[in-house]
Protein backbone atom coordinates (compact mmCIF):
# COMPACT_ATOMS: atom_id res chain seq x y z
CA UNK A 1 0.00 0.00 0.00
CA UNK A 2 1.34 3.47 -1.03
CA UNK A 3 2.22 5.98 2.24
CA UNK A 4 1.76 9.45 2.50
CA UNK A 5 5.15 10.23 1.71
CA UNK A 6 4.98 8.39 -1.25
CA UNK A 7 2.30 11.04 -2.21
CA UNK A 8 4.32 13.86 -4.95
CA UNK A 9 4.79 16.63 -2.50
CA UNK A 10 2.97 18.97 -4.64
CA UNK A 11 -0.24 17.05 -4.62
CA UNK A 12 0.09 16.70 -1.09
CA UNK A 13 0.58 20.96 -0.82
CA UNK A 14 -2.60 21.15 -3.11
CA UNK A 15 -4.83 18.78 -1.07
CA UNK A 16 -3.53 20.58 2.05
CA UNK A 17 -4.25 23.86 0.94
CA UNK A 18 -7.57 23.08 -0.26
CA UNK A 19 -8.34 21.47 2.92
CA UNK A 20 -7.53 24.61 4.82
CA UNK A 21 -9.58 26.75 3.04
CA UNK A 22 -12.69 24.14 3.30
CA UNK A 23 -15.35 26.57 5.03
CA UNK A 24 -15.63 24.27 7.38
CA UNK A 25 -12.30 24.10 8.63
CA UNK A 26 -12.26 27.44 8.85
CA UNK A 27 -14.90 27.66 11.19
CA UNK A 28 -13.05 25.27 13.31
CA UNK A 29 -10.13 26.97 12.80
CA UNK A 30 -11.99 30.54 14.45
CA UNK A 31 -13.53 28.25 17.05
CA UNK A 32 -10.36 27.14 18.43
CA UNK A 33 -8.96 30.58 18.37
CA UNK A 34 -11.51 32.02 20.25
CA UNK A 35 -11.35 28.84 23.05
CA UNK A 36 -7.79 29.92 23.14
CA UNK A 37 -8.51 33.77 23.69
CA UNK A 38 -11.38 33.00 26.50
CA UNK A 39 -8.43 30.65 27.99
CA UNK A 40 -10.49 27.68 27.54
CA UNK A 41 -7.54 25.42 26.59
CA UNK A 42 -9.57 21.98 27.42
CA UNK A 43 -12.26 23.10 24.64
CA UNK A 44 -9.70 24.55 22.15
CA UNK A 45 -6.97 21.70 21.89
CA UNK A 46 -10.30 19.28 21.42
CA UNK A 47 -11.41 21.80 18.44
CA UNK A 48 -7.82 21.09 17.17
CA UNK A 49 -8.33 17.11 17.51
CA UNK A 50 -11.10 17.36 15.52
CA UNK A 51 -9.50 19.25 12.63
CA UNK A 52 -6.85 16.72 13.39
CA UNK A 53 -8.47 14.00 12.96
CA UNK A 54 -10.46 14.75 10.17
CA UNK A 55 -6.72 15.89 8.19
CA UNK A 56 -6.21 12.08 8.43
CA UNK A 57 -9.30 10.81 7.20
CA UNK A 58 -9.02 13.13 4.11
CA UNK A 59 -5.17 12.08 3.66
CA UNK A 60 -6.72 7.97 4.04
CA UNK A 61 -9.19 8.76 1.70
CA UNK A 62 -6.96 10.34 -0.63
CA UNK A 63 -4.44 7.51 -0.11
CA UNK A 64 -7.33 5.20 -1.47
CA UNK A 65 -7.46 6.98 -4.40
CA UNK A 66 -4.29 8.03 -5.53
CA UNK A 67 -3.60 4.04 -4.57
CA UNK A 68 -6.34 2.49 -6.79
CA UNK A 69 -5.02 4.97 -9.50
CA UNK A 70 -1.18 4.02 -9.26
CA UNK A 71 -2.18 -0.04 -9.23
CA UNK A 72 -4.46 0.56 -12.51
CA UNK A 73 -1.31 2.62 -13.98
CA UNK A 74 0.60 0.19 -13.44
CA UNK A 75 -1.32 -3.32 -14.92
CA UNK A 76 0.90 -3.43 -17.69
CA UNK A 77 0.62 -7.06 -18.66
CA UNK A 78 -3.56 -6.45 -18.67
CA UNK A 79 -3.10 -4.33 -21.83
CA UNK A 80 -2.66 -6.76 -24.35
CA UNK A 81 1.41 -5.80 -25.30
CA UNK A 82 3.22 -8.62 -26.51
CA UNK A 83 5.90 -9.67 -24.29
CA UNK A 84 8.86 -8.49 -26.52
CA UNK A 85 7.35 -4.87 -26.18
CA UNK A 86 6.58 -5.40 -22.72
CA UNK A 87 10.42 -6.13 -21.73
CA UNK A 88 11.30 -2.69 -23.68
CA UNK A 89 8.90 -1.00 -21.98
CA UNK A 90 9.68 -1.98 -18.35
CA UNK A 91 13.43 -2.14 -19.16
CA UNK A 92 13.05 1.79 -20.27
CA UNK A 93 10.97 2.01 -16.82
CA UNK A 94 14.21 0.77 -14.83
CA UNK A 95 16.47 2.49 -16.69
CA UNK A 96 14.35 5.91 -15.45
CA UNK A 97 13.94 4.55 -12.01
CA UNK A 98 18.04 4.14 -12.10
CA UNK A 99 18.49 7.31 -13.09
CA UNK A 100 16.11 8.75 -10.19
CA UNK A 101 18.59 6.86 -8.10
CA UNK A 102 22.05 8.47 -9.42
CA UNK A 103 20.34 11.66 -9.26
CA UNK A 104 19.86 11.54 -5.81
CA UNK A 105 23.31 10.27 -5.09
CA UNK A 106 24.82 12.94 -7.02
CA UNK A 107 23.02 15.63 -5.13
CA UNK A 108 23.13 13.78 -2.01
CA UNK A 109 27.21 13.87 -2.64
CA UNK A 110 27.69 17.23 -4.25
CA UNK A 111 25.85 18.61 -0.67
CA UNK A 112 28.20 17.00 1.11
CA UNK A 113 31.68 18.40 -0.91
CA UNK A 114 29.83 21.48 0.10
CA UNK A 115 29.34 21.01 3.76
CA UNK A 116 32.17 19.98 4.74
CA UNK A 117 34.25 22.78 3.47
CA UNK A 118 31.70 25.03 4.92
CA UNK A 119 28.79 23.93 6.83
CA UNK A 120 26.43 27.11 5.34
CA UNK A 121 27.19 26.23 1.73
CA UNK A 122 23.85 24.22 0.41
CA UNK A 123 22.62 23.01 -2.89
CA UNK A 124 19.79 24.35 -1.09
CA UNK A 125 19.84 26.92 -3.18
CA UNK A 126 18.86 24.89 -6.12
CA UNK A 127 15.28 24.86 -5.80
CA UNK A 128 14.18 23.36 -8.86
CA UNK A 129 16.77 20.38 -7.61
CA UNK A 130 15.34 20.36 -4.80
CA UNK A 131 11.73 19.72 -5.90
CA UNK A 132 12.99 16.95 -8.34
CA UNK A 133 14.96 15.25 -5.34
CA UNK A 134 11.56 14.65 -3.60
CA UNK A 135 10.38 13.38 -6.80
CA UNK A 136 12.84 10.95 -7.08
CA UNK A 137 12.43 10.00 -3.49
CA UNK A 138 8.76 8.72 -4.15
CA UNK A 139 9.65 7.36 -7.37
CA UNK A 140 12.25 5.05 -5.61
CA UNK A 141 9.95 4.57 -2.62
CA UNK A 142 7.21 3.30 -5.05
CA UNK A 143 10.25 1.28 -7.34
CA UNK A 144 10.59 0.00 -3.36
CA UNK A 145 7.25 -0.82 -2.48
CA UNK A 146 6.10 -2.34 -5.62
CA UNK A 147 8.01 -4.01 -7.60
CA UNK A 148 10.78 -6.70 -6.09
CA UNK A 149 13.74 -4.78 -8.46
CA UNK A 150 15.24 -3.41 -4.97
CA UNK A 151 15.23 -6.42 -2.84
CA UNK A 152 18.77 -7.62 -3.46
CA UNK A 153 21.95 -6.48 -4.15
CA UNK A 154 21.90 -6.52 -8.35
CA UNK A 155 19.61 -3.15 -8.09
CA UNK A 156 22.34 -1.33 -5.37
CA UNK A 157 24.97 -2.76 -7.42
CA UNK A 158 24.20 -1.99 -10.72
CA UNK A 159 22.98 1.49 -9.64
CA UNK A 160 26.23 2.04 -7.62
CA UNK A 161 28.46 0.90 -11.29
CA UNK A 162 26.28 3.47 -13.67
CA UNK A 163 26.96 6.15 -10.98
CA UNK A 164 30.77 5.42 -10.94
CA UNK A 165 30.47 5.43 -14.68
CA UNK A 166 29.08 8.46 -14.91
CA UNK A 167 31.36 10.36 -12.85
CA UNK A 168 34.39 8.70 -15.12
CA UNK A 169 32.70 10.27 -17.73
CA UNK A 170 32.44 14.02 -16.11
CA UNK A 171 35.94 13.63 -14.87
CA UNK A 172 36.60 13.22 -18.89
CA UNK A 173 34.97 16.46 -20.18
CA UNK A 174 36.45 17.94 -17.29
CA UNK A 175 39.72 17.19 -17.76
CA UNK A 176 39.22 17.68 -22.43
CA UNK A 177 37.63 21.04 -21.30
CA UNK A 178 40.14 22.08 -18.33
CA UNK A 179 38.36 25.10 -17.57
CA UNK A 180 37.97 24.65 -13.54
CA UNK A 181 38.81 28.00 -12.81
CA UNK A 182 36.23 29.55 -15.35
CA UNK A 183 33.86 27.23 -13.70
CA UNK A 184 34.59 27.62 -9.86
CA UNK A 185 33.80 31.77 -10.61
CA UNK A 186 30.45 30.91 -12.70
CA UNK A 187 29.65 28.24 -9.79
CA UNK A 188 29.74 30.72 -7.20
CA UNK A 189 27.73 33.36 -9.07
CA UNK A 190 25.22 30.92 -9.56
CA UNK A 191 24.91 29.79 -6.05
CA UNK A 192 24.83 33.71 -5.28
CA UNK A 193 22.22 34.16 -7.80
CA UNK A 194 23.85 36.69 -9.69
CA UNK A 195 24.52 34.58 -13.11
């Protein structure tokens, strides 16, 4: 069953917000303000149960949902695809969940280069990065959940070699290219935000 977390943190922002600004809620909301300001605490932390509780029942519900929807996504020998197609097409699958994976160890890496020359220097910065990191997160907690590709070693393994690969291949253009210095200045205007 697919968790909360393995929700795409904008949809869970969008069902939040629009759960906050249910009338309803609202009027809760006041309610346990004004407990608060007559110094009824009892009466006002209940008020906040309530809205509590019914966050979670809107977050099950929605679970339910966004669950049936992922399982009927993802029937893909119930569409008639002859097997030969259906190997290329999960193959292609892996190869983007992989990739979710090396993304996440580069930035997971880069961050730490960067923290432990100075602990306020952040990809942080890199919001769009940011937002694709959590992507990859639920993409690889779903991979996880799902499918058995993560249960053994192979899938750490062969994840671990295209990553090692990769950064053979950037140490290459870095080293035909040679321009570090160039680089270091544009780097730090970036991070600045002034490139």
């Amino acid at each position: 069953m697919i968790t909360w977390e393995q929700v795409p943190l904008k949809e869970q922002q969008k069902l939040r917000l629009a759960f906050c600004n249910d009338p309803s809620i609202k009027q809760l909301e006041t309610i346990a303000a004004n407990y608060l300001k007559e110094g009824n605490y009892i009466k006002a932390l209940e008020t906040k149960k309530e809205i509590t509780a019914q966050w979670e029942y809107v977050k099950e519900v929605h679970l339910k949902t966004y669950h049936d929807t992922v399982q009927e996504a993802v029937k893909l020998s119930e569409i008639g695809l002859p097997e030969d197609k259906l190997q290329v097409l999960i193959q292609n699958m892996l190869i983007i969940f992989m990739s979710c994976d090396i993304i996440e160890t580069a930035y997971l890496n880069a961050n730490e280069v960067l923290k432990k020359f100075n602990p306020d220097y952040s990809l942080d910065n890199f919001n769009d990065i940011k937002s694709v990191i959590e992507v990859v997160k639920n993409h690889l907690k779903f991979l996880q959940s799902e499918t058995g590709y993560m249960d053994d070693f192979i899938w750490g393994d062969s994840c671990d070699k295209q990553y090692d690969m990769m950064k053979n291949k950037a140490k290459s253009i870095i080293s035909k290219k040679n321009n570090l210095e160039r680089w270091g200045q544009n780097m730090k205007k970036y991070i600045d935000g002034t490139l």
